[in-house]
C-alpha atoms as a PDB file:
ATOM      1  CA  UNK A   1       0.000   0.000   0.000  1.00  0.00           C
ATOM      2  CA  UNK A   2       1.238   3.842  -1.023  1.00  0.00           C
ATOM      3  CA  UNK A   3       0.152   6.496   1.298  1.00  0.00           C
ATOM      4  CA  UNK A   4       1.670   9.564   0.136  1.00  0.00           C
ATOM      5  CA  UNK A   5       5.021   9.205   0.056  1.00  0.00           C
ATOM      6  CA  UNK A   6       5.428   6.186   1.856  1.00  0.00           C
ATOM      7  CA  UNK A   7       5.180   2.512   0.538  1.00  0.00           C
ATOM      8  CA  UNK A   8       4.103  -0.065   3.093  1.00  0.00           C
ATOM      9  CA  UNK A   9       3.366  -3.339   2.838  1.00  0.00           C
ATOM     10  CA  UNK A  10       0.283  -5.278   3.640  1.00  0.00           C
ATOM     11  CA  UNK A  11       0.428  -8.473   5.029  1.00  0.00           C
ATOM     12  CA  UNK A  12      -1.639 -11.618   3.803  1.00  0.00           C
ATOM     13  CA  UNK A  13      -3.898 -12.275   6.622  1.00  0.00           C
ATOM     14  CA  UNK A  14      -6.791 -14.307   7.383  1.00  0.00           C
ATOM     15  CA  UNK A  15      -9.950 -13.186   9.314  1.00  0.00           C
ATOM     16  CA  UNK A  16     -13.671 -13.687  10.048  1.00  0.00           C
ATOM     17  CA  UNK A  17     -17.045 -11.978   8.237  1.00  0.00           C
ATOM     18  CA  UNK A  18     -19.830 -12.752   7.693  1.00  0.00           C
ATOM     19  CA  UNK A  19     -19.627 -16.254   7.878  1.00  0.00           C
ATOM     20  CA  UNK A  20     -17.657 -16.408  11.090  1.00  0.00           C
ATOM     21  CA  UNK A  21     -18.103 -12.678  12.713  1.00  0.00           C
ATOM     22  CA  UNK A  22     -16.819 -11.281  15.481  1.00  0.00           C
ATOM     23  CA  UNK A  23     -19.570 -10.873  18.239  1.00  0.00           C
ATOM     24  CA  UNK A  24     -21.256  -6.882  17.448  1.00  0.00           C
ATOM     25  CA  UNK A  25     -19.647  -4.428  20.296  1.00  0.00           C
ATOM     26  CA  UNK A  26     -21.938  -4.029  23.261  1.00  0.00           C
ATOM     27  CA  UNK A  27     -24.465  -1.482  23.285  1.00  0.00           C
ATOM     28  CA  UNK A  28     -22.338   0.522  25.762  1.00  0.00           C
ATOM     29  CA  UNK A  29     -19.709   0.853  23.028  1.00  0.00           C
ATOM     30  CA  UNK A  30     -20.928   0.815  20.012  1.00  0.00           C
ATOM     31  CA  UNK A  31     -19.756   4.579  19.164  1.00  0.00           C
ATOM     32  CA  UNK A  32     -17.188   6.933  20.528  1.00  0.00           C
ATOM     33  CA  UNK A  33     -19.800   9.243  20.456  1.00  0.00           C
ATOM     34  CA  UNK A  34     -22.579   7.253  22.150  1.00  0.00           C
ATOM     35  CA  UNK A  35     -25.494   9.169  23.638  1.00  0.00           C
ATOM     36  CA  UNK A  36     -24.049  12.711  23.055  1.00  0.00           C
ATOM     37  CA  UNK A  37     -26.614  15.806  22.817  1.00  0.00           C
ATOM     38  CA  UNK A  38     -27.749  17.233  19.418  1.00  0.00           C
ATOM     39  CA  UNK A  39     -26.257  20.382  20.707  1.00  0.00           C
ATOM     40  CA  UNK A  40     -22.840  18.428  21.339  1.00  0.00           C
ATOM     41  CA  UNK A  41     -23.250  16.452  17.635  1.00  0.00           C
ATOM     42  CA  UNK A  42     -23.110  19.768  15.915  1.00  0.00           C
ATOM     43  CA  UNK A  43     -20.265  21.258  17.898  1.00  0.00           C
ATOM     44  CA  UNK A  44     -17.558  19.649  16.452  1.00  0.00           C
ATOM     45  CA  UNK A  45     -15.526  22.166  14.270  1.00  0.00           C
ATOM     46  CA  UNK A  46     -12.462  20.361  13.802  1.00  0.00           C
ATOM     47  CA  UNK A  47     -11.607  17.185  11.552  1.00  0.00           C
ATOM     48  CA  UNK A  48      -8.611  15.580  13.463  1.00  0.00           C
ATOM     49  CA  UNK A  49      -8.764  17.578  16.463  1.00  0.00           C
ATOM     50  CA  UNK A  50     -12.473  16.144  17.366  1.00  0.00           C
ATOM     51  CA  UNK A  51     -12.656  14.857  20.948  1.00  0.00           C
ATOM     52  CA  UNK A  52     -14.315  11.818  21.385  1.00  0.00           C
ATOM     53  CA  UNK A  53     -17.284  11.333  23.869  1.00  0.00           C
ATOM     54  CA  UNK A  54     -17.352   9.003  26.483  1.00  0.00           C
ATOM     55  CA  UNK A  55     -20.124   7.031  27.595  1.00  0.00           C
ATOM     56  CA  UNK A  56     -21.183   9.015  30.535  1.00  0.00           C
ATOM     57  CA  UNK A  57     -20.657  12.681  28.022  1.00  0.00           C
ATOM     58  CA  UNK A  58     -17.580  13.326  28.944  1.00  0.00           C
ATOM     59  CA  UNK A  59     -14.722  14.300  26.845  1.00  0.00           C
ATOM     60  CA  UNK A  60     -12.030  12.373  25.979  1.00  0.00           C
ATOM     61  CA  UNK A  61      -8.596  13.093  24.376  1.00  0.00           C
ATOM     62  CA  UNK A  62      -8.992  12.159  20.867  1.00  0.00           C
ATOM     63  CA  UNK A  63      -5.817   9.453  19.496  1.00  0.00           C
ATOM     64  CA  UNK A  64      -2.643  10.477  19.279  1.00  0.00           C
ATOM     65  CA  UNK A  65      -2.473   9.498  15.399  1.00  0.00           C
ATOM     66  CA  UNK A  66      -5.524  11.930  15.182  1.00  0.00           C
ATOM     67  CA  UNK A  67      -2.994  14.985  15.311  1.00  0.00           C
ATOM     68  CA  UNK A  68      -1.262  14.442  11.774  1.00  0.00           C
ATOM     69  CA  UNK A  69      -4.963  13.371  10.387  1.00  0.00           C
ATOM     70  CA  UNK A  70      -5.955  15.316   7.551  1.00  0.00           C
ATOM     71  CA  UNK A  71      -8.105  18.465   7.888  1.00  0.00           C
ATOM     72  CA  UNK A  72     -10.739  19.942   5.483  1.00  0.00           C
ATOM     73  CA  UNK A  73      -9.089  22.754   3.323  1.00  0.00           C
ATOM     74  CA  UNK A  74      -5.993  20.911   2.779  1.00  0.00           C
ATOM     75  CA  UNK A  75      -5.345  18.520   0.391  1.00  0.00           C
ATOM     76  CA  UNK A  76      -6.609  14.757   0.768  1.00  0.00           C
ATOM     77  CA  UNK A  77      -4.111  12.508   1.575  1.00  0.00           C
ATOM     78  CA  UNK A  78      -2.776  10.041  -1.218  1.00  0.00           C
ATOM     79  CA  UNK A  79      -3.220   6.833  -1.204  1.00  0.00           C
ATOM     80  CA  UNK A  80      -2.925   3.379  -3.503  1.00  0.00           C
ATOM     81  CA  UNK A  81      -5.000   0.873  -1.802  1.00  0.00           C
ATOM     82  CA  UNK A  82      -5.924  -2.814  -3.172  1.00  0.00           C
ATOM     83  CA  UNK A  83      -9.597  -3.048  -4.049  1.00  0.00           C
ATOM     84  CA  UNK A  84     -11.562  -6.498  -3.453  1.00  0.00           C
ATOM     85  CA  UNK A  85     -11.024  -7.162  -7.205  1.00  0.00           C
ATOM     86  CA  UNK A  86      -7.172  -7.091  -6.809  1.00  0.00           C
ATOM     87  CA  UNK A  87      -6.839  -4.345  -8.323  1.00  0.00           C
ATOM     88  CA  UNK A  88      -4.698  -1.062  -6.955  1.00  0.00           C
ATOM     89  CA  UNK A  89      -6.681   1.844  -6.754  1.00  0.00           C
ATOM     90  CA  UNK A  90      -4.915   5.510  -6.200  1.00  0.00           C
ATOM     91  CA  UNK A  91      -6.427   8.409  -5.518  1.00  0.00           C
ATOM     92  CA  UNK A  92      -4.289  10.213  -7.747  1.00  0.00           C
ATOM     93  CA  UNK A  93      -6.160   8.457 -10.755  1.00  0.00           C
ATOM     94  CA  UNK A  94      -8.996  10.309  -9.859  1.00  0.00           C
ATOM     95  CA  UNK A  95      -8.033  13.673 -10.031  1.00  0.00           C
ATOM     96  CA  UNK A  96     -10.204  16.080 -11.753  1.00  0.00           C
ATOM     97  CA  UNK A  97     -12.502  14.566 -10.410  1.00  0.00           C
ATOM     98  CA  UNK A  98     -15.004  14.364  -7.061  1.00  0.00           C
ATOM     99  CA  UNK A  99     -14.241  11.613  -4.994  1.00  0.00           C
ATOM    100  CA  UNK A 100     -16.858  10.156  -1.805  1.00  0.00           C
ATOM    101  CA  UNK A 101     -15.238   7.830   0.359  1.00  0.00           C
ATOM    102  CA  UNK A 102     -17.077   6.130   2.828  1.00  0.00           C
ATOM    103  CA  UNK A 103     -15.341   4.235   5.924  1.00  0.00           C
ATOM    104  CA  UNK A 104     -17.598   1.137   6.797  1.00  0.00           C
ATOM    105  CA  UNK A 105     -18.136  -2.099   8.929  1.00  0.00           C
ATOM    106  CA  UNK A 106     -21.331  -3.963   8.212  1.00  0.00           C
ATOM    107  CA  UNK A 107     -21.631  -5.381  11.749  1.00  0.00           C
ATOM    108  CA  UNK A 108     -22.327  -1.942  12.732  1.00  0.00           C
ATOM    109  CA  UNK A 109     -26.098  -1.356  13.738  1.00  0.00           C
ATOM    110  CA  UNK A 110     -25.448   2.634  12.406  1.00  0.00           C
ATOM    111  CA  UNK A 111     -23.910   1.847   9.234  1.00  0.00           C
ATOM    112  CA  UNK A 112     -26.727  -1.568   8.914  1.00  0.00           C
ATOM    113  CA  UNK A 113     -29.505   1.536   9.601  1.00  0.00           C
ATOM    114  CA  UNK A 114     -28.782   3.522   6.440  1.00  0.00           C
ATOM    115  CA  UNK A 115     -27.959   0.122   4.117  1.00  0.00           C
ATOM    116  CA  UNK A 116     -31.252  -1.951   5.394  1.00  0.00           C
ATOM    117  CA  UNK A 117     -33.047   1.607   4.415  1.00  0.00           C
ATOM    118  CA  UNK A 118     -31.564   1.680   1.397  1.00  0.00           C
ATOM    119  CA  UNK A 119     -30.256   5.146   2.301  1.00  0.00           C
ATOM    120  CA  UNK A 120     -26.467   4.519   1.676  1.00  0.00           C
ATOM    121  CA  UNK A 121     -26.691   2.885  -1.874  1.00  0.00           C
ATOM    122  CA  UNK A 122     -29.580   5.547  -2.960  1.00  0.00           C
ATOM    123  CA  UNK A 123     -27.057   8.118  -2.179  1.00  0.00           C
ATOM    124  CA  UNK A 124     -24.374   5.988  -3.659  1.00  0.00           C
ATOM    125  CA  UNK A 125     -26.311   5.532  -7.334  1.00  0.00           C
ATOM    126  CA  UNK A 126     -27.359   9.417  -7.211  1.00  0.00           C
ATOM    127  CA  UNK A 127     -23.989  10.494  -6.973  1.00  0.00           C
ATOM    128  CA  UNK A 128     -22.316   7.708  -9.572  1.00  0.00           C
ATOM    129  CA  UNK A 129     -24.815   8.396 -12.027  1.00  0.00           C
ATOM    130  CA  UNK A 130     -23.386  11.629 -11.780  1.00  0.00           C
ATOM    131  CA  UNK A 131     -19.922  10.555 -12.447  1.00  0.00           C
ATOM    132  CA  UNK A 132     -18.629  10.675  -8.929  1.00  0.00           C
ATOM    133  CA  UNK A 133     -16.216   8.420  -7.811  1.00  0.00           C
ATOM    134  CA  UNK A 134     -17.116   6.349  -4.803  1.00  0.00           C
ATOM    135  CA  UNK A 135     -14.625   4.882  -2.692  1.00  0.00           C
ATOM    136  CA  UNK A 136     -16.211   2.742   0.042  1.00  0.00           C
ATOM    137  CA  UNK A 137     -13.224   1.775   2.678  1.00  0.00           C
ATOM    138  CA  UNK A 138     -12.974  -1.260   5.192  1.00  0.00           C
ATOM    139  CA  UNK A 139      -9.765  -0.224   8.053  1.00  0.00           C
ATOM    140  CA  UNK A 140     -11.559  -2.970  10.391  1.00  0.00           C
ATOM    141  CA  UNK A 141      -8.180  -5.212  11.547  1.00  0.00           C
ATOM    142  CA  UNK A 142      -8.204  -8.879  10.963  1.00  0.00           C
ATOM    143  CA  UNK A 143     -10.245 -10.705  13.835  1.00  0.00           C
ATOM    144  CA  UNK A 144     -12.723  -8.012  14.725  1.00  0.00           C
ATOM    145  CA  UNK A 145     -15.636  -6.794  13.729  1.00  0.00           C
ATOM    146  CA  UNK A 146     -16.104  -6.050  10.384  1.00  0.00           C
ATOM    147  CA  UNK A 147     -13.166  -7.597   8.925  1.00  0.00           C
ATOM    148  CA  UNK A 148     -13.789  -9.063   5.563  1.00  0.00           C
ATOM    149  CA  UNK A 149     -12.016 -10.869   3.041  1.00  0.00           C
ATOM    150  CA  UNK A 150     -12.317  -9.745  -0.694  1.00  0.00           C
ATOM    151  CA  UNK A 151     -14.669 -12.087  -1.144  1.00  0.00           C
ATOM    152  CA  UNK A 152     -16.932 -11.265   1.504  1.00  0.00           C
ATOM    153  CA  UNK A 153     -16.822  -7.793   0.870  1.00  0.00           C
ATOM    154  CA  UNK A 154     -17.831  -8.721  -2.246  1.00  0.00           C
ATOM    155  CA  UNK A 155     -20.747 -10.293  -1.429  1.00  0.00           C
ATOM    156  CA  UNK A 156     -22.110  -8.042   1.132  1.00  0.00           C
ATOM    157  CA  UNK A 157     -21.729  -5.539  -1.639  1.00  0.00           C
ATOM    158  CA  UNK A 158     -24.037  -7.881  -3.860  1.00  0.00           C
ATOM    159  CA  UNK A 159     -26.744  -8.813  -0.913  1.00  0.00           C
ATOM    160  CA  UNK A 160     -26.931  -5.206  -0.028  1.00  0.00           C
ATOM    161  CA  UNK A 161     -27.161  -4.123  -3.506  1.00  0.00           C
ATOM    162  CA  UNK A 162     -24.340  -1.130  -3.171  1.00  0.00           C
ATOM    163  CA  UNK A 163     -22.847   0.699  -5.687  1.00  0.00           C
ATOM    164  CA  UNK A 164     -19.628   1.931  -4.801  1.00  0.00           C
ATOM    165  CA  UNK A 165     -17.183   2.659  -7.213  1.00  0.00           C
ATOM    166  CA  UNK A 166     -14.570   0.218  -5.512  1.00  0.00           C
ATOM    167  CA  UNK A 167     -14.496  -0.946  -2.019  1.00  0.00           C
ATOM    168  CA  UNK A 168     -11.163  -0.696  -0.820  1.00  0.00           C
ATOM    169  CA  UNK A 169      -9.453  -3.064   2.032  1.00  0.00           C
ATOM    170  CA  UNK A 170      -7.257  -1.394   4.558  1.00  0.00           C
ATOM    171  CA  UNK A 171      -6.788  -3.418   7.409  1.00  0.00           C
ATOM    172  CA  UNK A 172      -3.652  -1.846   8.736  1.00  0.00           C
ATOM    173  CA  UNK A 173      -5.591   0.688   9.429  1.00  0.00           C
ATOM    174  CA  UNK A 174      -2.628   3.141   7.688  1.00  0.00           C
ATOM    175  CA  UNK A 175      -5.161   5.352   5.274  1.00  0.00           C
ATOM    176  CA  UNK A 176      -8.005   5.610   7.996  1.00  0.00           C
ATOM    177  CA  UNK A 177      -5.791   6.789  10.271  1.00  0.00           C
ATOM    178  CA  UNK A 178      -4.725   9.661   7.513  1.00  0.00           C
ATOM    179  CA  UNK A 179      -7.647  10.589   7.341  1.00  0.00           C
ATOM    180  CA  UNK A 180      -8.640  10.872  10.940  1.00  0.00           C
ATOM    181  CA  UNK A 181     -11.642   8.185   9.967  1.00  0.00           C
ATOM    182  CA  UNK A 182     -12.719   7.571  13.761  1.00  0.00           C
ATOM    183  CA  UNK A 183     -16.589   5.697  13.198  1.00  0.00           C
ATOM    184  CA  UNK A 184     -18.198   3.649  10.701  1.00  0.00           C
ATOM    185  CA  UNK A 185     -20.264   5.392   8.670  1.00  0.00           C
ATOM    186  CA  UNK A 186     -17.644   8.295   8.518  1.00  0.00           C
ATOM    187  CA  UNK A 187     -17.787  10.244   5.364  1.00  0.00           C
ATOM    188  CA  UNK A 188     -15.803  12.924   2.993  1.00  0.00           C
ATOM    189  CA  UNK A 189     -15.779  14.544   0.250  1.00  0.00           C
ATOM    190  CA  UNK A 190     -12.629  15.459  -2.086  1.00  0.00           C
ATOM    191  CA  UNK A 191     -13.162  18.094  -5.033  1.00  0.00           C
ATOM    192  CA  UNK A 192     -11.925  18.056  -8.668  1.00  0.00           C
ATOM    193  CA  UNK A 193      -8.897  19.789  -7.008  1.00  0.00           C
ATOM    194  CA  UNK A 194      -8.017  17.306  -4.673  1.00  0.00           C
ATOM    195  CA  UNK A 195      -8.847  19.486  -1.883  1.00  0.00           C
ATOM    196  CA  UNK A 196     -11.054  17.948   1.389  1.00  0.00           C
ATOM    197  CA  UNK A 197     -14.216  20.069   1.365  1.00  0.00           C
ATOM    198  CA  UNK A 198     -15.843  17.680   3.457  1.00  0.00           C
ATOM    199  CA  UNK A 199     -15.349  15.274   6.361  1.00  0.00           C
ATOM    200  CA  UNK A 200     -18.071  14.150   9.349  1.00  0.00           C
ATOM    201  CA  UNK A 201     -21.160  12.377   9.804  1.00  0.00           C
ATOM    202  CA  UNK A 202     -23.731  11.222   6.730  1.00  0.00           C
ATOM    203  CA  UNK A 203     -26.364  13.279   8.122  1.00  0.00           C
ATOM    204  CA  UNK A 204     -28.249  15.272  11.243  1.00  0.00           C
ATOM    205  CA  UNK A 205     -29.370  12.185  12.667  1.00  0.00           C
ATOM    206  CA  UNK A 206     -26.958   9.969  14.882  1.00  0.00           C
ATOM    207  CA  UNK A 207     -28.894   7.418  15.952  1.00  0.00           C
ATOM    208  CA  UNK A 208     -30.046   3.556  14.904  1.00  0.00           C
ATOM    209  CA  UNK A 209     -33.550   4.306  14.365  1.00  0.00           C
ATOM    210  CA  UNK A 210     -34.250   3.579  10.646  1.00  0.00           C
ATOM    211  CA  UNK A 211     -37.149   6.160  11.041  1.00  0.00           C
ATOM    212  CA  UNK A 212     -34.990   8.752  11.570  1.00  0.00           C
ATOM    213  CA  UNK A 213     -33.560   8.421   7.696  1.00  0.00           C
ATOM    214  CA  UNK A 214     -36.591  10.062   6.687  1.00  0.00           C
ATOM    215  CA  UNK A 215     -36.436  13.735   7.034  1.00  0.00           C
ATOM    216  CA  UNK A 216     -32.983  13.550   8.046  1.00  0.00           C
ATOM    217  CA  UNK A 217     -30.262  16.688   6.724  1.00  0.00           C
ATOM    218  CA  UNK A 218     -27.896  14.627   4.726  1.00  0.00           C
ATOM    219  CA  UNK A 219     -24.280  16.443   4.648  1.00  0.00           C
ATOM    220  CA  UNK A 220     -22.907  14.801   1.992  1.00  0.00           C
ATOM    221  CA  UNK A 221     -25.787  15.530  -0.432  1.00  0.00           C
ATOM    222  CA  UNK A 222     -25.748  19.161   0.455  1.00  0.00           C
ATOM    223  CA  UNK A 223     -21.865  19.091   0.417  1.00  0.00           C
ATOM    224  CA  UNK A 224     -21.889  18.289  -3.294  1.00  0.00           C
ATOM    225  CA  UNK A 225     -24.941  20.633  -3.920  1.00  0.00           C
ATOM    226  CA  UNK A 226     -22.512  23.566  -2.691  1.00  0.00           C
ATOM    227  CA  UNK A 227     -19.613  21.974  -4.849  1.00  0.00           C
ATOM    228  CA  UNK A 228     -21.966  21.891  -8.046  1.00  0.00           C
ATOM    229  CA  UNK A 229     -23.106  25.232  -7.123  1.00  0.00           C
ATOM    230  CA  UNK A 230     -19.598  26.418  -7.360  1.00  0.00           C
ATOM    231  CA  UNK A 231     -19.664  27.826  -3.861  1.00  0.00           C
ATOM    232  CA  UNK A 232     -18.113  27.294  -0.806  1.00  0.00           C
ATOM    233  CA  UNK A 233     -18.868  23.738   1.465  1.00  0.00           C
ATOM    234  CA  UNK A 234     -21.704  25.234   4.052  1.00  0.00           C
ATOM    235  CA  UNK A 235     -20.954  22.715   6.514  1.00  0.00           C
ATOM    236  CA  UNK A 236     -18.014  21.541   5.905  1.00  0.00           C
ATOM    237  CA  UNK A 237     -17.133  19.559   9.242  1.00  0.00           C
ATOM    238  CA  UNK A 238     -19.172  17.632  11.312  1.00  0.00           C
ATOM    239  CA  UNK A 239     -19.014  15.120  13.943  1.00  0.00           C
ATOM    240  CA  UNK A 240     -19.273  11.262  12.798  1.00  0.00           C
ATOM    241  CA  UNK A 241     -20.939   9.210  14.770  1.00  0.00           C
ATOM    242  CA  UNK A 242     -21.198   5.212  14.808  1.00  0.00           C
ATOM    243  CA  UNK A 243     -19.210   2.279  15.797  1.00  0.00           C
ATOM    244  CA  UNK A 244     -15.559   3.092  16.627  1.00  0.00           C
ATOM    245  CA  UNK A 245     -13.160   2.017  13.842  1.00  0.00           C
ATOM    246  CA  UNK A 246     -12.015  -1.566  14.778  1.00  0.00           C
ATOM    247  CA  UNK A 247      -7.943  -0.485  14.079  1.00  0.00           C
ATOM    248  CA  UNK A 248      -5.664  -2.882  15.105  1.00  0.00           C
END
């Protein structure tokens, strides 16, 4: 794997999906920004330097790889990453460009609320058919939850009917980390420049209720509706909520 400048190595590694998956986190856990406030969802105004929230409210110091994450304004971070076709995909290829990528872990009842809704791969076709590039990632380690194999990725993409550009495997963890990715869903948005407009939370509404998809504010859709619009991001950070990143 590339990521920037850097070359690293990925090992081969074996794991369990869907077919033999790691026990789902316990309620208690299940996001680093479990039962926080509306008020406290939209005060996050920083990318990397985002606290998390502990389960009682209280703030804790975010990781210290968080620091060197990347920040909206500057640009994204490079990357060549192996897709679950074998393939390498860089981001450099897809300059010119817009470019969604979306950090995941199926196992995850936030990320399972907007795919058994259909929200993710509605918003997923919309902005394809549009010629946006979609870059779904997996930084789950090997042996918890939401580690997949090629294959399996492949066939959750299939049963769930996604439609990602690529889905990407990084299970080192190296390109979440450079992006600060800290939950799964965790969402941003790259322009034709290569610049990070946008980085945060798939919409207003961080909960698991799938009722709460309807009527929701969706950030990424209005994201690229200020991007098409030629003006600036409106919101362009917010806090992501779900499932902690399963890094190794």
């Amino acid at each position: 794997m590339i990521v920037g400048n850097h070359v690293v190595a990925l090992p081969a590694v074996a794991g369990r999906g869907p077919a033999g998956r790691v026990a789902p986190e316990s309620e208690g856990e299940l996001m680093s920004t479990h039962r926080f406030t509306r008020r406290t969802f939209l005060a996050g105004t920083t990318l990397a330097g985002l606290a998390t929230v502990a389960p009682r409210g209280i703030l804790a110091a975010p990781p210290a790889w968080a620091a060197a994450a990347a920040r909206v304004g500057d640009a994204a971070p490079g990357f060549t990453v192996a897709a679950t076709t074998g393939q390498s995909v860089s981001l450099a290829d897809q300059r010119g460009k817009l470019v969604i990528l979306e950090w995941t872990n199926h196992d995850c009842p936030y990320v399972r609320k907007h795919y058994e809704t259909g929200n993710m791969q509605a918003l997923q076709k919309e902005t394809t058919a549009q010629g946006v590039i979609w870059l779904t990632l997996i930084s789950s380690s090997p042996g918890t939850q939401g580690y997949v194999t090629p294959k399996q990725a492949d066939e959750l993409t299939a049963t769930r009917k996604a439609s990602p550009t690529s889905v990407l495997l990084d299970p080192t963890g190296i390109v979440g980390k450079a992006y600060g990715a800290t939950n799964t869903p965790h969402m941003y948005l790259i322009d034709n420049n290569g610049l990070l407009v946008y980085a945060g939370a798939i919409d207003d509404r961080p909960t698991t209720r799938r009722a709460d998809v309807q009527g929701a504010r969706n950030y990424v859709r209005a994201a690229l509706e200020d991007v098409a619009a030629g003006r600036a991001v409106q919101t362009p950070v917010t806090r992501a909520y779900g499932c902690t990143v399963k890094y190794a």
